[in-house]
PDB file of N, CA and C in Angstrom:
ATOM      1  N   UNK A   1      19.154  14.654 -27.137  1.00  0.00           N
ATOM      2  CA  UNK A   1      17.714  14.699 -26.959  1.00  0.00           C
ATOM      3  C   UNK A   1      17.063  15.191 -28.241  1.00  0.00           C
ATOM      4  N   UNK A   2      16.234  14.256 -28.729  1.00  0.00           N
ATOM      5  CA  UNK A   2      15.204  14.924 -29.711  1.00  0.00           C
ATOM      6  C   UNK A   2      14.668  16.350 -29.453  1.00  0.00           C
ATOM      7  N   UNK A   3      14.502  17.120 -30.587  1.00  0.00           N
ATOM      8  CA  UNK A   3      13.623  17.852 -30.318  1.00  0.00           C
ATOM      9  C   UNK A   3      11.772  18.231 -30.614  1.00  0.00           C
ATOM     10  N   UNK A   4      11.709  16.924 -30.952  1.00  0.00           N
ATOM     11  CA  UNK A   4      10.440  16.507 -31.175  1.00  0.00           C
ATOM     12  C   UNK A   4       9.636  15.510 -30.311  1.00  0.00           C
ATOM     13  N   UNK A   5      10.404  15.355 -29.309  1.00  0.00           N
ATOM     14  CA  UNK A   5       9.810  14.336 -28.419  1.00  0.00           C
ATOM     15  C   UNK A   5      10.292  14.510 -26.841  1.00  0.00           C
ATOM     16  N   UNK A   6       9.492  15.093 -25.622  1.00  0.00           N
ATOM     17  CA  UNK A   6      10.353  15.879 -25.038  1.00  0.00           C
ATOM     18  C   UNK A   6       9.602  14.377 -23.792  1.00  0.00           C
ATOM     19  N   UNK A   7      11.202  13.840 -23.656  1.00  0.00           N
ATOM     20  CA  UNK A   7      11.108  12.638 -22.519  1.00  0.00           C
ATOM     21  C   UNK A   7      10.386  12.661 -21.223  1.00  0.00           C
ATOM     22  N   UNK A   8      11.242  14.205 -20.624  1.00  0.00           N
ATOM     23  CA  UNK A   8      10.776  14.222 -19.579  1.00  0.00           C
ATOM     24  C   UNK A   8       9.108  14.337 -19.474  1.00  0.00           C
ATOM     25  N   UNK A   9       8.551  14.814 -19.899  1.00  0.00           N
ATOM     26  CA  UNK A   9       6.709  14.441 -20.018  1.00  0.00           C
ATOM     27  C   UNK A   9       6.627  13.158 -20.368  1.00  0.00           C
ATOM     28  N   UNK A  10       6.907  12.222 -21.658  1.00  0.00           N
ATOM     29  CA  UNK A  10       6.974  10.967 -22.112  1.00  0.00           C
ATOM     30  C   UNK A  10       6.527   9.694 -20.900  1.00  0.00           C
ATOM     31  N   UNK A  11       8.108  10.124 -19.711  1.00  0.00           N
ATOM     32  CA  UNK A  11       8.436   8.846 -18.728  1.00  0.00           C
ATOM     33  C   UNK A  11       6.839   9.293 -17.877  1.00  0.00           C
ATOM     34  N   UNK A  12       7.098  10.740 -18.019  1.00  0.00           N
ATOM     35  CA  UNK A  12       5.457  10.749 -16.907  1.00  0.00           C
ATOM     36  C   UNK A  12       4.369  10.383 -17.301  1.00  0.00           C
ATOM     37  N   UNK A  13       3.914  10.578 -18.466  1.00  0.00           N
ATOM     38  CA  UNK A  13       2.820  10.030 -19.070  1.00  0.00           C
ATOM     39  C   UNK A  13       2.589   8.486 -18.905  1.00  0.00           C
ATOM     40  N   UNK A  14       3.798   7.630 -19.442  1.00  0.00           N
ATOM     41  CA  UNK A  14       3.923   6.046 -19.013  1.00  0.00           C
ATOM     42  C   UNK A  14       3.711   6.094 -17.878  1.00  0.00           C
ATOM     43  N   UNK A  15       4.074   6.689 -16.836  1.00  0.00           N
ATOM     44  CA  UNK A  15       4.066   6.004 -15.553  1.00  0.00           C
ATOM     45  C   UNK A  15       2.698   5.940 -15.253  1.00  0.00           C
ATOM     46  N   UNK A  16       2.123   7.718 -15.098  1.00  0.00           N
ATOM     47  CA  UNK A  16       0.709   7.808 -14.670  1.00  0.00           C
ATOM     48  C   UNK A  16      -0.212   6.758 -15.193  1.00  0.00           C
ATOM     49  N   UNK A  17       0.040   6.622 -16.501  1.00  0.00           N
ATOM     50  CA  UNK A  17      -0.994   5.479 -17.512  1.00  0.00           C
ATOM     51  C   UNK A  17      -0.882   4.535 -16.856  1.00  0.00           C
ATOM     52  N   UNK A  18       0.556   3.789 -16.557  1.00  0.00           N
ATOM     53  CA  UNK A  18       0.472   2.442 -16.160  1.00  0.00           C
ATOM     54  C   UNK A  18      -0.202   2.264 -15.050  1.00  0.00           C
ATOM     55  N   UNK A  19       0.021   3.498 -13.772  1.00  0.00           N
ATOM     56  CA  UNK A  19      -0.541   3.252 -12.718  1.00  0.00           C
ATOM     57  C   UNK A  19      -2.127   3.318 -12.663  1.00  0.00           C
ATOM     58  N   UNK A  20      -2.506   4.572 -13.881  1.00  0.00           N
ATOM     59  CA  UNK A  20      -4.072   4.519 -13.640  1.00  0.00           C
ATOM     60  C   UNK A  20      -4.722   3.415 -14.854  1.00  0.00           C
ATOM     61  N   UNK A  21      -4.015   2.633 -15.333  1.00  0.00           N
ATOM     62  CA  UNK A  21      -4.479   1.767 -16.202  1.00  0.00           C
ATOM     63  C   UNK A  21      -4.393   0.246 -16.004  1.00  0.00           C
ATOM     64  N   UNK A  22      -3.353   0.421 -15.276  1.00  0.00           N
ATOM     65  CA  UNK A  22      -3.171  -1.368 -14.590  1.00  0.00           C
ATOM     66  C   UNK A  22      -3.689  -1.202 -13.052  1.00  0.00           C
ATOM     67  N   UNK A  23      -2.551  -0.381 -12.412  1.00  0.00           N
ATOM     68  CA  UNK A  23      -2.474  -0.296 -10.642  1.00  0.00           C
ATOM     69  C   UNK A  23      -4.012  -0.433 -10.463  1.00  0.00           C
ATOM     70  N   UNK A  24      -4.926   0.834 -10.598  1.00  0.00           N
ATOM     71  CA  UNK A  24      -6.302   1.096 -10.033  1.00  0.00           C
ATOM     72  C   UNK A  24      -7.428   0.281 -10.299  1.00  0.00           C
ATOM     73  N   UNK A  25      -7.553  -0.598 -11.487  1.00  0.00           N
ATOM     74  CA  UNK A  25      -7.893  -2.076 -11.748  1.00  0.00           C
ATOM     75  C   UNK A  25      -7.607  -3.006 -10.509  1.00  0.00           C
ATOM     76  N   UNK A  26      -6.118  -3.553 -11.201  1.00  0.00           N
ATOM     77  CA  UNK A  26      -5.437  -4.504  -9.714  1.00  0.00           C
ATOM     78  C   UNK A  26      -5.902  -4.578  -8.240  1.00  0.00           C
ATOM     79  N   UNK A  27      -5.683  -3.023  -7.652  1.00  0.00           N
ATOM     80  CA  UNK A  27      -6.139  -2.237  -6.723  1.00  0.00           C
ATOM     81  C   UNK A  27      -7.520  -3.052  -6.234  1.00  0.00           C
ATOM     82  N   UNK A  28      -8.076  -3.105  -7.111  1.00  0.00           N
ATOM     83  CA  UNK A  28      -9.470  -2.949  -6.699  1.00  0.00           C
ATOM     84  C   UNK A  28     -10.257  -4.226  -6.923  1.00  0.00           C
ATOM     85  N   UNK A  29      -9.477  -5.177  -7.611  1.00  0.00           N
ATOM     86  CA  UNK A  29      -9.439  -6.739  -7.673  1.00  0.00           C
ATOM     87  C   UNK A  29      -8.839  -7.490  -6.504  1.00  0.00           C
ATOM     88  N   UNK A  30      -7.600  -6.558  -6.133  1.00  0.00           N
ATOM     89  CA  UNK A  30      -7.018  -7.224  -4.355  1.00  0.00           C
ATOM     90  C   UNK A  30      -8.090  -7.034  -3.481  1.00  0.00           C
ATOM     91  N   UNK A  31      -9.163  -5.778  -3.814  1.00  0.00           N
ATOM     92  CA  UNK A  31     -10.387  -4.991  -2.756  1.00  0.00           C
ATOM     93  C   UNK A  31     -11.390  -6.223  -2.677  1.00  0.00           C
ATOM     94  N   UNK A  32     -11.844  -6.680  -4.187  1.00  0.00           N
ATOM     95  CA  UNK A  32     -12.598  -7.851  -4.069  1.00  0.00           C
ATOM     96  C   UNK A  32     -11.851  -9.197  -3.372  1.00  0.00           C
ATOM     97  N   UNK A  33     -11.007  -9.909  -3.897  1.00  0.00           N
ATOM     98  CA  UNK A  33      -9.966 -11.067  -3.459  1.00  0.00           C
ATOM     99  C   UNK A  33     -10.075 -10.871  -2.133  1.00  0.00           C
ATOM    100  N   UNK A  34      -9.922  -9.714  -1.229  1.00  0.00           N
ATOM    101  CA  UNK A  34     -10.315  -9.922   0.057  1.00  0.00           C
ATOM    102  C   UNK A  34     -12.159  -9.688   0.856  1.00  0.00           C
ATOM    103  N   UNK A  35     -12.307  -9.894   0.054  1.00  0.00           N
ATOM    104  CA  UNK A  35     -14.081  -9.739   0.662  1.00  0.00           C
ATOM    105  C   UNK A  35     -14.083 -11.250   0.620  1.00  0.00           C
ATOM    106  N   UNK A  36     -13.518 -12.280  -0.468  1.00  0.00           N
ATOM    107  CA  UNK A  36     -13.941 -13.388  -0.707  1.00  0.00           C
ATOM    108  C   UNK A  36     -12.447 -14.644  -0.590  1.00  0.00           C
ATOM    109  N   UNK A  37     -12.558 -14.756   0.582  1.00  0.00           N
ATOM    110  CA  UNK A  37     -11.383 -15.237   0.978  1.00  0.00           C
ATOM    111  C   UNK A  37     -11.382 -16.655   0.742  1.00  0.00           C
ATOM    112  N   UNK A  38     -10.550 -17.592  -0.042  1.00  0.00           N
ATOM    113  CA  UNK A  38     -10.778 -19.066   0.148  1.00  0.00           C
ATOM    114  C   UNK A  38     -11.717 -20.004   0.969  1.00  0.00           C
ATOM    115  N   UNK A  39     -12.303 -21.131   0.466  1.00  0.00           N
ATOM    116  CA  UNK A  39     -12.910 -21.783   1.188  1.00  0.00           C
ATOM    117  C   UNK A  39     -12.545 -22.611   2.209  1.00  0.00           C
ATOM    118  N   UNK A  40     -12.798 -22.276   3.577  1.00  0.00           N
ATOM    119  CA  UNK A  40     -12.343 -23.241   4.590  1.00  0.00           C
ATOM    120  C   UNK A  40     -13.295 -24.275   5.051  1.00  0.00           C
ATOM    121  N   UNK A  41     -12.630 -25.334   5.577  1.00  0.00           N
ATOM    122  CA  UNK A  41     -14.012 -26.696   5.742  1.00  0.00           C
ATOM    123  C   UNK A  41     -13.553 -26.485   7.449  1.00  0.00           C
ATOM    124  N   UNK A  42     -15.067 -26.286   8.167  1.00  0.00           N
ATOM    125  CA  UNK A  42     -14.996 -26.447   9.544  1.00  0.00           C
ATOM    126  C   UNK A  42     -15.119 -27.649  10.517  1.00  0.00           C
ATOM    127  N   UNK A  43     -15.037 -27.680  11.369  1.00  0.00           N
ATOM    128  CA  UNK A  43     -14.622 -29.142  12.074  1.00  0.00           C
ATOM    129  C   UNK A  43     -16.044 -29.889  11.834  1.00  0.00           C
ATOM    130  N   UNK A  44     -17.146 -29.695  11.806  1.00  0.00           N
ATOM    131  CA  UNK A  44     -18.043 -30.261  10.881  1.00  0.00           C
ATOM    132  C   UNK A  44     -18.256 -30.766   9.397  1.00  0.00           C
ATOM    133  N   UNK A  45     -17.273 -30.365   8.669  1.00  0.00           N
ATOM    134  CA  UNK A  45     -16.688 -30.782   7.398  1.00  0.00           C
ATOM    135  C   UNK A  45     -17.777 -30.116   6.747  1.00  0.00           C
ATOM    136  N   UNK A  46     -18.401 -28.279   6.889  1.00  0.00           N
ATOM    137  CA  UNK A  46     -19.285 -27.621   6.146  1.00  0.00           C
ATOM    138  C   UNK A  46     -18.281 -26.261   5.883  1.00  0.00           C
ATOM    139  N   UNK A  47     -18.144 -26.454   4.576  1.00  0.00           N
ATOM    140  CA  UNK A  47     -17.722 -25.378   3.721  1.00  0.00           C
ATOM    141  C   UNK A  47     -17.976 -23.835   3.943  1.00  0.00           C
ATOM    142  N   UNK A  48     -16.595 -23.080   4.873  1.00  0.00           N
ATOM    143  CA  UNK A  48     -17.263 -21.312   5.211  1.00  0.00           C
ATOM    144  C   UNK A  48     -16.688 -20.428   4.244  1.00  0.00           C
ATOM    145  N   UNK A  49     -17.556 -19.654   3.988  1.00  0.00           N
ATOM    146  CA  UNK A  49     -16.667 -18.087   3.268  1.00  0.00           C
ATOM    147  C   UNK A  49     -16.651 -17.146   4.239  1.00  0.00           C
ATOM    148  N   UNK A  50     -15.701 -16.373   4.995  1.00  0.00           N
ATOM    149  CA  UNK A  50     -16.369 -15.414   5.901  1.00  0.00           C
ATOM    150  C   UNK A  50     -14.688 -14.437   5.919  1.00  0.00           C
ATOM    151  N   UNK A  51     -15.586 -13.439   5.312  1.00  0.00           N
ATOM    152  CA  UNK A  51     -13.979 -12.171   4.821  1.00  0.00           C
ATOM    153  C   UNK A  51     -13.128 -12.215   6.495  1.00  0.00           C
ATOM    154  N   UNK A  52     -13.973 -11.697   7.450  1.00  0.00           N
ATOM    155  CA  UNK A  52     -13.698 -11.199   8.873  1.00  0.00           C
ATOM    156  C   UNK A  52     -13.186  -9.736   8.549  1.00  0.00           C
ATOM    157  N   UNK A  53     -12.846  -9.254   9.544  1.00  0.00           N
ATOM    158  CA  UNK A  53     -12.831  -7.882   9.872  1.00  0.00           C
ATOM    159  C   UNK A  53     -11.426  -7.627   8.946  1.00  0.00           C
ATOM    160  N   UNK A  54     -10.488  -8.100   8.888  1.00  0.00           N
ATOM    161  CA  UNK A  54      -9.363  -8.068   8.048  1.00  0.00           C
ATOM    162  C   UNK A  54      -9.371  -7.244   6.684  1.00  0.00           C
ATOM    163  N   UNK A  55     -10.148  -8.729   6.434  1.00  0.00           N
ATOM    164  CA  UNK A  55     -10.661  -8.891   5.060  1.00  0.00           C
ATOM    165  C   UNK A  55     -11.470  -7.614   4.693  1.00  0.00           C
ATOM    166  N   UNK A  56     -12.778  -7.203   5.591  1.00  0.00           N
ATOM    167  CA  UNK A  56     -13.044  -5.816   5.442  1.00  0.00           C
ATOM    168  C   UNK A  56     -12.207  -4.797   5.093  1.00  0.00           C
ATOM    169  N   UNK A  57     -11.385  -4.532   5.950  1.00  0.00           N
ATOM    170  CA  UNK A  57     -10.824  -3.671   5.967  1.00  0.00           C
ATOM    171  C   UNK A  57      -9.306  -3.037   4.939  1.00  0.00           C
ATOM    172  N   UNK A  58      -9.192  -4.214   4.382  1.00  0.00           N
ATOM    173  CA  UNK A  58      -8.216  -4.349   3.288  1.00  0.00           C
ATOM    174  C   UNK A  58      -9.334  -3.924   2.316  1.00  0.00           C
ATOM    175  N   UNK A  59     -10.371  -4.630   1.686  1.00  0.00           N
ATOM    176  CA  UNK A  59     -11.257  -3.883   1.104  1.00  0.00           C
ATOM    177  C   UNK A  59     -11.496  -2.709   0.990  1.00  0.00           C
ATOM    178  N   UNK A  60     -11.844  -2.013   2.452  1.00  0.00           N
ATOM    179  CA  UNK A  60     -12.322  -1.237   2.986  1.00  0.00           C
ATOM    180  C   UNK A  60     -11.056  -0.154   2.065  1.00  0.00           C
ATOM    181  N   UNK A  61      -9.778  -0.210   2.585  1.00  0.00           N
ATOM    182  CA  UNK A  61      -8.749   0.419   1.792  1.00  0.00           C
ATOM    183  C   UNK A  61      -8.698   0.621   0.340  1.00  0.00           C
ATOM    184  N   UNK A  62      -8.549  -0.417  -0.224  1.00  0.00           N
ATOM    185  CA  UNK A  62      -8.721  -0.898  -1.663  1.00  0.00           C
ATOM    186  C   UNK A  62      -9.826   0.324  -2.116  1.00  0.00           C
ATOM    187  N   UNK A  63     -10.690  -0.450  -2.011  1.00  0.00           N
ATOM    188  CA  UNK A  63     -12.039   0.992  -2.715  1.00  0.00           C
ATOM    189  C   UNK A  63     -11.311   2.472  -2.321  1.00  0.00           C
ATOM    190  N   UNK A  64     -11.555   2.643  -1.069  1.00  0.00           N
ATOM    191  CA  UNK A  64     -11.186   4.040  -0.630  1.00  0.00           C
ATOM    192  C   UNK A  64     -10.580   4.685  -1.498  1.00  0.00           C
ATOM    193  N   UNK A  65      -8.734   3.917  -2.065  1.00  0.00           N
ATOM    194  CA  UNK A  65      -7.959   4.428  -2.593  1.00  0.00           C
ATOM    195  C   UNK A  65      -8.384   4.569  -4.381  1.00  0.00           C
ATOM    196  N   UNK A  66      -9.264   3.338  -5.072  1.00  0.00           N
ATOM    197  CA  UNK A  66      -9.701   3.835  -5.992  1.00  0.00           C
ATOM    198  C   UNK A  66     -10.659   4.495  -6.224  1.00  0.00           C
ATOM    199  N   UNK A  67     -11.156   5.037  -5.282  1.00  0.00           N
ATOM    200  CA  UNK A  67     -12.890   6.243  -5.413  1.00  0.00           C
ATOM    201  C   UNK A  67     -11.807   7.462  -4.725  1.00  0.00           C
ATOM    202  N   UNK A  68     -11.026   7.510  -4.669  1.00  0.00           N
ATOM    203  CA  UNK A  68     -10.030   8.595  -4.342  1.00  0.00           C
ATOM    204  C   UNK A  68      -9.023   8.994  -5.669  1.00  0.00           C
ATOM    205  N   UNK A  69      -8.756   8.358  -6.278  1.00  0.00           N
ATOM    206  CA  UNK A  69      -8.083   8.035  -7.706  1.00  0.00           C
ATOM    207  C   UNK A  69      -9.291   8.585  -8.572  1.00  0.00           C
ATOM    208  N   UNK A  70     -10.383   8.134  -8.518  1.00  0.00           N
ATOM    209  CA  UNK A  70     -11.130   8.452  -9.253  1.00  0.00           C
ATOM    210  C   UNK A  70     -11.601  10.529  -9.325  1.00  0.00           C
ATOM    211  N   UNK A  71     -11.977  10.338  -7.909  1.00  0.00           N
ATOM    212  CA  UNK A  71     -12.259  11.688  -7.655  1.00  0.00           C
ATOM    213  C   UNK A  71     -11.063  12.903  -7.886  1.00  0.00           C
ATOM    214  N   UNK A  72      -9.931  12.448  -8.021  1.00  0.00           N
ATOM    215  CA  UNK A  72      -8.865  13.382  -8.480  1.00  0.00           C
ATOM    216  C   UNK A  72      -8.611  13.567  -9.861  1.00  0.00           C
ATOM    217  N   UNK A  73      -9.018  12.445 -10.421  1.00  0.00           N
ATOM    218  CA  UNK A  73      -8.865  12.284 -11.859  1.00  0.00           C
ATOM    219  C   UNK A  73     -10.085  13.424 -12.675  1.00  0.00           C
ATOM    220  N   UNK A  74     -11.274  13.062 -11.858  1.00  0.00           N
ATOM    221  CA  UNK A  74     -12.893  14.304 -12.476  1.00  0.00           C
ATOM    222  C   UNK A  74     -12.189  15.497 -11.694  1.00  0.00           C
ATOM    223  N   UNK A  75     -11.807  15.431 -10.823  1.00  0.00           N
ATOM    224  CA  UNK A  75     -11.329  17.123 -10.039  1.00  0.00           C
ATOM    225  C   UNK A  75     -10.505  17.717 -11.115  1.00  0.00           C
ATOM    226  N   UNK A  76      -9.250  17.025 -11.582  1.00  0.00           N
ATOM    227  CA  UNK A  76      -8.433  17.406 -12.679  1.00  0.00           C
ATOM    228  C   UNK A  76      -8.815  17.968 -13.551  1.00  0.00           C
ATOM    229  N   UNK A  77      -9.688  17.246 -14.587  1.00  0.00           N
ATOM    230  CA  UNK A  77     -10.298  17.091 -15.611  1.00  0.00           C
ATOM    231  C   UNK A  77     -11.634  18.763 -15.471  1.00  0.00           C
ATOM    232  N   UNK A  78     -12.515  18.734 -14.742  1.00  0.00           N
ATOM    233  CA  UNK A  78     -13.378  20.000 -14.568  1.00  0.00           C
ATOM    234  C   UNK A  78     -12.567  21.043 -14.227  1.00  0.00           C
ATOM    235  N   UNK A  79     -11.167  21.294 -13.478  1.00  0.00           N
ATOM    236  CA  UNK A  79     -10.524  22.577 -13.029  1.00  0.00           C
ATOM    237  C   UNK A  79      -9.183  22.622 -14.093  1.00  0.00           C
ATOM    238  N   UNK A  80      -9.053  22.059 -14.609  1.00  0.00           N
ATOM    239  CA  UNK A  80      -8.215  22.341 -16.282  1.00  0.00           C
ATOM    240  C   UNK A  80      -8.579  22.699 -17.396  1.00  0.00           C
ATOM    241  N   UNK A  81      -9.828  22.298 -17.387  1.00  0.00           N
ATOM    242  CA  UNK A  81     -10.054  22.214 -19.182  1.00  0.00           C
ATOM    243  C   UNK A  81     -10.689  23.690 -19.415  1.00  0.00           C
TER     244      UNK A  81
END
């Protein structure tokens, strides 16, 4: 092991980054992707968008978990520094 480069913080730093730098993005692009669900043609042959309650609620998750991500991240940040 180096002694100028101490891993065990290193792997944590990558991870957290990746997760709060890709995951909570992603996250929150699956949150939209389900509000706006593919276009279906109804037995009238007229084009619907309609999330349904599902679709809400996967949303509904999605946000939750990144305005929860978020709020831990400012909680961190004001009770550390």
């Amino acid at each position: 092991m180096n002694s100028w480069i101490d891993l065990n913080a290193l792997w944590k730093i990558i991870v957290v980054g990746f997760l709060a730098g890709a995951g909570l993005p992603a996250l929150f692009a699956v949150g939209v992707r389900a509000l706006n669900p593919p276009v279906g043609i109804d037995e009238a042959g007229v084009s619907r968008r309609a999330a349904g309650a599902l679709g809400h609620t996967v949303a509904a998750l999605c946000f939750a978990v990144v305005l929860a991500a978020i709020g831990w991240g400012i909680y961190i940040i004001v009770n550390h520094s």
